[in-house]
C-alpha atoms as a PDB file:
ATOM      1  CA  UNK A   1     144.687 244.441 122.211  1.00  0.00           C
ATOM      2  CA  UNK A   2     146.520 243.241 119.376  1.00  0.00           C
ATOM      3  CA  UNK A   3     146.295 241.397 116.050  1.00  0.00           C
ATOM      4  CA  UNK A   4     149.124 239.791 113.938  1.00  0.00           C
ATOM      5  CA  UNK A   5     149.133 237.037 111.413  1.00  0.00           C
ATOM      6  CA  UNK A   6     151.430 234.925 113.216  1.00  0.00           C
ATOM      7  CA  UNK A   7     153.779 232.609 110.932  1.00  0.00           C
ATOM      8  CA  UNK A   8     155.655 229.611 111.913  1.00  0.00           C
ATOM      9  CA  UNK A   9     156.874 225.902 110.711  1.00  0.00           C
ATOM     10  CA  UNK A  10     157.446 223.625 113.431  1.00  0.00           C
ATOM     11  CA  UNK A  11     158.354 219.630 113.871  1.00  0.00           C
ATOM     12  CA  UNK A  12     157.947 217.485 116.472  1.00  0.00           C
ATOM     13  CA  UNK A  13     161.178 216.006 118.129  1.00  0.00           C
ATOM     14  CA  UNK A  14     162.479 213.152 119.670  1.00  0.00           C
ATOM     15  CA  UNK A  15     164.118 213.558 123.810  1.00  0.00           C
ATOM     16  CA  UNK A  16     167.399 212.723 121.950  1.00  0.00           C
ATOM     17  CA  UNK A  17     167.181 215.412 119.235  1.00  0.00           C
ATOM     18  CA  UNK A  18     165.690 217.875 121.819  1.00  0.00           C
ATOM     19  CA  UNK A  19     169.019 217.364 124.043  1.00  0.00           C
ATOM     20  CA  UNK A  20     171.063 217.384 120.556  1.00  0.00           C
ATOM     21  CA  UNK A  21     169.539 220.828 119.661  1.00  0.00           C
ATOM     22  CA  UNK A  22     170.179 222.436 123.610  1.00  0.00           C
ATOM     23  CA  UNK A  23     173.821 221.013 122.811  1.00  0.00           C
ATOM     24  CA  UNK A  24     174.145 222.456 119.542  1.00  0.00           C
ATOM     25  CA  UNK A  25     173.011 226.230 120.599  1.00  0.00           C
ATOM     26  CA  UNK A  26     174.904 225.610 123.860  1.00  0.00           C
ATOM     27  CA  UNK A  27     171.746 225.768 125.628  1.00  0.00           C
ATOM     28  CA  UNK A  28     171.966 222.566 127.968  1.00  0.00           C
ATOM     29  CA  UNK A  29     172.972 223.940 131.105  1.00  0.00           C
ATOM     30  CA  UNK A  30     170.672 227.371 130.575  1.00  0.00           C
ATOM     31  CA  UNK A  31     167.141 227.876 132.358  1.00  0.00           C
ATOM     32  CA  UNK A  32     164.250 227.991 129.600  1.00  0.00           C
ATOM     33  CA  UNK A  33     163.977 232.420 128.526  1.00  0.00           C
ATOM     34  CA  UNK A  34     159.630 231.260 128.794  1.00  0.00           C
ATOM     35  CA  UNK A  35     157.977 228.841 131.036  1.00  0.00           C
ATOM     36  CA  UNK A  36     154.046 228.992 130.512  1.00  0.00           C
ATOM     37  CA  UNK A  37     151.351 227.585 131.961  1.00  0.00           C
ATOM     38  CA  UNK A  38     148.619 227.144 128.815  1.00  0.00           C
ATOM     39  CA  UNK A  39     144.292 226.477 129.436  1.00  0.00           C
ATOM     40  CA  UNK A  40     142.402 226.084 126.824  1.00  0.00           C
ATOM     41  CA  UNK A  41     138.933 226.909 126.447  1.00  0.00           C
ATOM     42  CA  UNK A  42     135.921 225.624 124.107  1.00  0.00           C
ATOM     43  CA  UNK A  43     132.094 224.887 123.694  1.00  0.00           C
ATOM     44  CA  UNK A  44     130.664 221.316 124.938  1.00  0.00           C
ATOM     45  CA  UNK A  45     130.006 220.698 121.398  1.00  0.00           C
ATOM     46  CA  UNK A  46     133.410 222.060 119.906  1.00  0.00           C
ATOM     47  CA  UNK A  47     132.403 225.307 118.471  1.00  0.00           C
ATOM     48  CA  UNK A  48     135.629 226.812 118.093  1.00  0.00           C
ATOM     49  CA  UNK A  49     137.773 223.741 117.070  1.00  0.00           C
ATOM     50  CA  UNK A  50     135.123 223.122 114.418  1.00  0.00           C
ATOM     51  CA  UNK A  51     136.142 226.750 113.004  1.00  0.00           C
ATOM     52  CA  UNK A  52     139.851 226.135 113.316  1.00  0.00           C
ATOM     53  CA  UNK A  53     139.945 228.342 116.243  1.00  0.00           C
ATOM     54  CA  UNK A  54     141.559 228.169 119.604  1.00  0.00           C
ATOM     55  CA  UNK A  55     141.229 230.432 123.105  1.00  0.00           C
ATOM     56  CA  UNK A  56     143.945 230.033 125.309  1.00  0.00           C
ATOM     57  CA  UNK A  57     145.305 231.866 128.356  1.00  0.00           C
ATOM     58  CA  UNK A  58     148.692 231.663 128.727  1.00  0.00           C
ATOM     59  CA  UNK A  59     150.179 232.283 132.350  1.00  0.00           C
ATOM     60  CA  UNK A  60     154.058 234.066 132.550  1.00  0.00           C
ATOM     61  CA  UNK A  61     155.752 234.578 136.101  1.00  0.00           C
ATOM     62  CA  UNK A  62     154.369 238.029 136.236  1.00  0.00           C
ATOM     63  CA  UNK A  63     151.354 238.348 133.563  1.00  0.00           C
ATOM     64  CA  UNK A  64     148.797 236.466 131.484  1.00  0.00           C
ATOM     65  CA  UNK A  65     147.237 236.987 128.048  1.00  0.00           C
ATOM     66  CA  UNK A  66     143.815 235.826 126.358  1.00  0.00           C
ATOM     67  CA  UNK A  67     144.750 234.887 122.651  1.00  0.00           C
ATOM     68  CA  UNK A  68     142.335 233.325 120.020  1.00  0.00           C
ATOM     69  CA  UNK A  69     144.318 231.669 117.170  1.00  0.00           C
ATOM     70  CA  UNK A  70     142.195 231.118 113.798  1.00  0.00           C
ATOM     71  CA  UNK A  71     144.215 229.099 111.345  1.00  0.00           C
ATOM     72  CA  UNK A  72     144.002 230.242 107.891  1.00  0.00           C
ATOM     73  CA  UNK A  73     146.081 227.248 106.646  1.00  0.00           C
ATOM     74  CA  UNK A  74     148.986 224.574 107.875  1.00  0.00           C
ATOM     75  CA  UNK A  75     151.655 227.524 108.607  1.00  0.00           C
ATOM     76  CA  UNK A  76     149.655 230.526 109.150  1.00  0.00           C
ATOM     77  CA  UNK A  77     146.999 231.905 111.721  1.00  0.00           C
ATOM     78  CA  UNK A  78     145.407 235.008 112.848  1.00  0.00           C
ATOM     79  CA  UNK A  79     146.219 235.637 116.621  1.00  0.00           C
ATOM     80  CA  UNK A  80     143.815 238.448 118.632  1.00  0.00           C
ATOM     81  CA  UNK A  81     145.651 239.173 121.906  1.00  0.00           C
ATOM     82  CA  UNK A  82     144.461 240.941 125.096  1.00  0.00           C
ATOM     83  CA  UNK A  83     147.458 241.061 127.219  1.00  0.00           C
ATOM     84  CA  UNK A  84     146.825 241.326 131.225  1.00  0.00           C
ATOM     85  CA  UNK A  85     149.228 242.798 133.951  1.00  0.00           C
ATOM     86  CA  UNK A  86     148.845 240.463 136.142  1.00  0.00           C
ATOM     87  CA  UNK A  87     148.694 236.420 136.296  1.00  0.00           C
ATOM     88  CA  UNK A  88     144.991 234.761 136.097  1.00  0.00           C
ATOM     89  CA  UNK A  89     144.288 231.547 138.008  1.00  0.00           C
ATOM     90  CA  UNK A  90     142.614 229.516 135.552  1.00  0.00           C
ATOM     91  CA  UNK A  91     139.171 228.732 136.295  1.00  0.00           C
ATOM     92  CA  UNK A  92     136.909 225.787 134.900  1.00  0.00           C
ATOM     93  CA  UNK A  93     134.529 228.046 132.845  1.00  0.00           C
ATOM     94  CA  UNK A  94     135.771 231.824 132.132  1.00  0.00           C
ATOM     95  CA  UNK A  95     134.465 234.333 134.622  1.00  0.00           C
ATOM     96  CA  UNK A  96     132.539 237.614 133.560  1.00  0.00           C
ATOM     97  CA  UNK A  97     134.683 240.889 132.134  1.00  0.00           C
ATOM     98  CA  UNK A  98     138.351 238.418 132.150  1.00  0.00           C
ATOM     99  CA  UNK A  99     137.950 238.718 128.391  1.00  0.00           C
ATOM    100  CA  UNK A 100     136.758 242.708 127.740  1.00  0.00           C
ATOM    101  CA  UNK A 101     138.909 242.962 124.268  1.00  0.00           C
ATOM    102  CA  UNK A 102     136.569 244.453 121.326  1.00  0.00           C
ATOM    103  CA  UNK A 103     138.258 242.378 119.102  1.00  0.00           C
ATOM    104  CA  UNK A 104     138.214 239.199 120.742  1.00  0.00           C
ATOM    105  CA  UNK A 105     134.977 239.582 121.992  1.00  0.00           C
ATOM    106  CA  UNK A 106     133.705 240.657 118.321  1.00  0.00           C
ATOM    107  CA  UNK A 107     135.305 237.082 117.166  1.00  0.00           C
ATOM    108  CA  UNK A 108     133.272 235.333 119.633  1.00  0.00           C
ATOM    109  CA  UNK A 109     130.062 236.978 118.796  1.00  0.00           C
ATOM    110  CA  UNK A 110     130.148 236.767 115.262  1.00  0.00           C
ATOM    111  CA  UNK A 111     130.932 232.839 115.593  1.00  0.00           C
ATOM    112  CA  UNK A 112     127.517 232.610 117.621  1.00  0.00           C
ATOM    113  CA  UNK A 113     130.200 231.788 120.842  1.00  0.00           C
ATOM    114  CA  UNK A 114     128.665 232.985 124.432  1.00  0.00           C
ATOM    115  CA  UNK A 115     131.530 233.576 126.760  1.00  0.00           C
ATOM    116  CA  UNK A 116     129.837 231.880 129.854  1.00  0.00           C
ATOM    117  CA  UNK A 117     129.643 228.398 127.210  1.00  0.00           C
ATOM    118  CA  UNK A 118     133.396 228.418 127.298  1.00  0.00           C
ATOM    119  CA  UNK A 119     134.421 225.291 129.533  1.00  0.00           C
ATOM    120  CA  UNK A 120     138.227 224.806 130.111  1.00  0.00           C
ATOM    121  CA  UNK A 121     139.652 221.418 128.375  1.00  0.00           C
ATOM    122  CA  UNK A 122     143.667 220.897 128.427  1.00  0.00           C
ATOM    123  CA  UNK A 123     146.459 222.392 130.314  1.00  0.00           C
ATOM    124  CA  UNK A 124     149.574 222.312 129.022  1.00  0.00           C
ATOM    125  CA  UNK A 125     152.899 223.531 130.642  1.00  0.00           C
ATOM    126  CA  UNK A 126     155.947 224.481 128.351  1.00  0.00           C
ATOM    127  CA  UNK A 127     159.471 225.230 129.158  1.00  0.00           C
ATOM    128  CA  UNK A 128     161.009 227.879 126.133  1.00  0.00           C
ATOM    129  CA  UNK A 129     164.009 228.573 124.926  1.00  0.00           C
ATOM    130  CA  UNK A 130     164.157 230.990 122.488  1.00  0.00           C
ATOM    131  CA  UNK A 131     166.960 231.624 119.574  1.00  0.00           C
ATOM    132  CA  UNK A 132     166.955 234.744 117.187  1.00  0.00           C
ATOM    133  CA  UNK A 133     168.212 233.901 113.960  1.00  0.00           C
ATOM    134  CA  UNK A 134     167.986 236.388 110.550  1.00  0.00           C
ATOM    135  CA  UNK A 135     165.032 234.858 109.130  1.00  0.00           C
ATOM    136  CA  UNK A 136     162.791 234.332 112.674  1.00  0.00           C
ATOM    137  CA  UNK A 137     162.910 233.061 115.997  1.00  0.00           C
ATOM    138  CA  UNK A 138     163.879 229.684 116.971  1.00  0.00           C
ATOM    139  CA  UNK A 139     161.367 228.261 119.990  1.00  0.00           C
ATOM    140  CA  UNK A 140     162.988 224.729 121.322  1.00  0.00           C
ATOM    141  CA  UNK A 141     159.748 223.853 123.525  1.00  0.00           C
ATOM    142  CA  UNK A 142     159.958 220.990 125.647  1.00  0.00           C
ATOM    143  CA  UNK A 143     155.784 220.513 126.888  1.00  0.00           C
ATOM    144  CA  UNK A 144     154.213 218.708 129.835  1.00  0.00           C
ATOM    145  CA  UNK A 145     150.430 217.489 129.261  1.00  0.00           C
ATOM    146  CA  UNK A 146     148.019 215.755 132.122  1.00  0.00           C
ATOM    147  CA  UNK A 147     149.085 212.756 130.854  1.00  0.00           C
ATOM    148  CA  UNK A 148     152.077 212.962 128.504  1.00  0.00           C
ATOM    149  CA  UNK A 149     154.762 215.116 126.902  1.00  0.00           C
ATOM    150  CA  UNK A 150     156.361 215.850 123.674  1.00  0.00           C
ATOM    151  CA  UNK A 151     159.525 218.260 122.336  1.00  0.00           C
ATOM    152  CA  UNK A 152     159.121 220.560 119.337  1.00  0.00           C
ATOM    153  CA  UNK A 153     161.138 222.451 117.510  1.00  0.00           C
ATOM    154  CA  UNK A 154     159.579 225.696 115.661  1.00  0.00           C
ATOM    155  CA  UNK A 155     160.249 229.097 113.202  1.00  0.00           C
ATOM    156  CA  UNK A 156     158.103 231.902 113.745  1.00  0.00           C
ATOM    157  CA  UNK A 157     159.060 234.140 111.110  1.00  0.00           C
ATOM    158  CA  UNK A 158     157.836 237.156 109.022  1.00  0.00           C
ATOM    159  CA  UNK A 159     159.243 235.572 105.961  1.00  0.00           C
ATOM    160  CA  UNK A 160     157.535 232.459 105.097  1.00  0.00           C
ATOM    161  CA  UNK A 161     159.062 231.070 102.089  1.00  0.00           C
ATOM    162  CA  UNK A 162     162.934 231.930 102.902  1.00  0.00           C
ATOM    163  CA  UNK A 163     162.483 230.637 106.375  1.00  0.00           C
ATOM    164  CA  UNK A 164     161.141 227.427 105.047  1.00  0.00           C
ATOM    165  CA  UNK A 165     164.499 227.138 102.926  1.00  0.00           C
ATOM    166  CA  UNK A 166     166.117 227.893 106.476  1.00  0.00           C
ATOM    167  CA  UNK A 167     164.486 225.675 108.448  1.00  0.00           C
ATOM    168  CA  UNK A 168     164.808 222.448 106.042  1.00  0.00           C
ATOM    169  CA  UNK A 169     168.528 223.286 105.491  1.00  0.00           C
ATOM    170  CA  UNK A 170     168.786 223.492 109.298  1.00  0.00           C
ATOM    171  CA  UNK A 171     167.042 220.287 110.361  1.00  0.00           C
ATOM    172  CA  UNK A 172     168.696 218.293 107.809  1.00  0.00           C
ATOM    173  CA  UNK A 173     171.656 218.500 109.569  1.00  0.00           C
ATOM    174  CA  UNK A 174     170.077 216.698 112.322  1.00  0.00           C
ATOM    175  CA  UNK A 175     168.707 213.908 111.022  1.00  0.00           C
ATOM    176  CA  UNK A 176     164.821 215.422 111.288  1.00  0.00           C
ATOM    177  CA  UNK A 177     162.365 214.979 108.696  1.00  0.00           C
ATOM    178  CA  UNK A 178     160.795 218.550 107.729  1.00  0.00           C
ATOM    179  CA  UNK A 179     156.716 216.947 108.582  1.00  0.00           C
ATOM    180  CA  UNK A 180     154.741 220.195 109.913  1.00  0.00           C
ATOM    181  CA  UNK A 181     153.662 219.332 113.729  1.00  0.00           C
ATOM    182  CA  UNK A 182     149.776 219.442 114.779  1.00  0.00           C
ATOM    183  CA  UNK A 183     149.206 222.334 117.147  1.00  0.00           C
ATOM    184  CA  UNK A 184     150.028 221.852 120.780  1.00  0.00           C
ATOM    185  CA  UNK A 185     146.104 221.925 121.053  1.00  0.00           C
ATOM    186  CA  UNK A 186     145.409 218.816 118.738  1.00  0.00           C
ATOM    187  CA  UNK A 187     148.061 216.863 120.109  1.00  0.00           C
ATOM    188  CA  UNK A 188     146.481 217.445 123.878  1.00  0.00           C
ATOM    189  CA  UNK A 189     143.439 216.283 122.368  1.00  0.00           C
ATOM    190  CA  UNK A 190     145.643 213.176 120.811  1.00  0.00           C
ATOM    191  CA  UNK A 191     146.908 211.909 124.147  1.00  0.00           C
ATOM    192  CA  UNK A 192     144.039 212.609 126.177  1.00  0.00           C
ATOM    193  CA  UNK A 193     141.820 210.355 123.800  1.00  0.00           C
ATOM    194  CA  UNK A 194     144.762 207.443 123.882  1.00  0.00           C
ATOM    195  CA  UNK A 195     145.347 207.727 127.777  1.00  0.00           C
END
């Protein structure tokens, strides 16, 4: 298990500044460092969106992990983790003892959220590539949904307010307009409603 307020800014991006960015770090000709495979998981009636919540398992090559994200506010969210050692076929509703964290289990509870109500509702599949900088980490995601797929460019970062200097000064340079993205989450929600 494991808890950490995670941190980031992120934009959306156009194909052409996506391919601009891979030029710019040199990146164009490199495999993606992360390629994950993303369910997400809620009530029939919304429960967790309604709290600003997410579950998600998120499928590596090797290994999987349960997260719940609860947004405290546009940049910031507390993320419970329970990481697994192996990967997990995702299922339609989540089968009994996958989740067996105390502290993600303790978040569903005390939300009134019954595991076996949990109904899977988007995949989405995201190629990664990662870029350390001093103030954060750099993720240039490029993400395929059932039915479309966008390019994103975020910060996560330990240092909120410098990084947001950062980041503006950095995507100035590129033309991009510093507009904090929706969550991968709302915008599956987005294109499934407009397909």
């Amino acid at each position: 298990m494991a808890f950490e307020l995670e941190q980031e800014l992120k934009v959306l991006l156009t194909e052409d500044q996506f391919k601009q960015l891979l030029l710019h770090w040199q990146l164009d000709n490199q495999q993606p460092n992360i390629k994950q495979h993303n369910t997400y998981y809620d009530t029939t009636d919304s429960a967790l969106k309604e709290i600003d919540a997410a579950l998600r398992l998120r499928n590596f090559e090797t290994s999987s992990v349960w997260t719940i994200k609860h947004r405290q506010n546009e940049f910031q969210s507390h993320e419970y983790h329970q990481t697994n050692p192996t990967t997990l076929i995702p299922k339609h509703n989540i089968e009994v003892g996958a989740i067996y964290d105390e502290q993600l289990l303790r978040f569903l509870s005390q939300n009134a959220i019954k595991i076996e109500d949990l109904k899977q509702t988007y995949d989405i599949k995201t190629s990664r590539w990662l870029i350390p900088v001093s103030f954060g980490e750099f993720a240039l995601d490029h993400s395929v949904y059932s039915n479309a797929e966008d390019y994103e460019l975020e910060l996560e970062t330990t240092q909120l307010i410098e990084a947001t200097t950062e980041f503006k000064h950095f995507i100035e340079q590129f033309g991009i307009q510093m507009k904090q993205a929706e969550t991968k989450l709302s915008r599956a929600s987005k294109y499934y409603k407009h397909s």
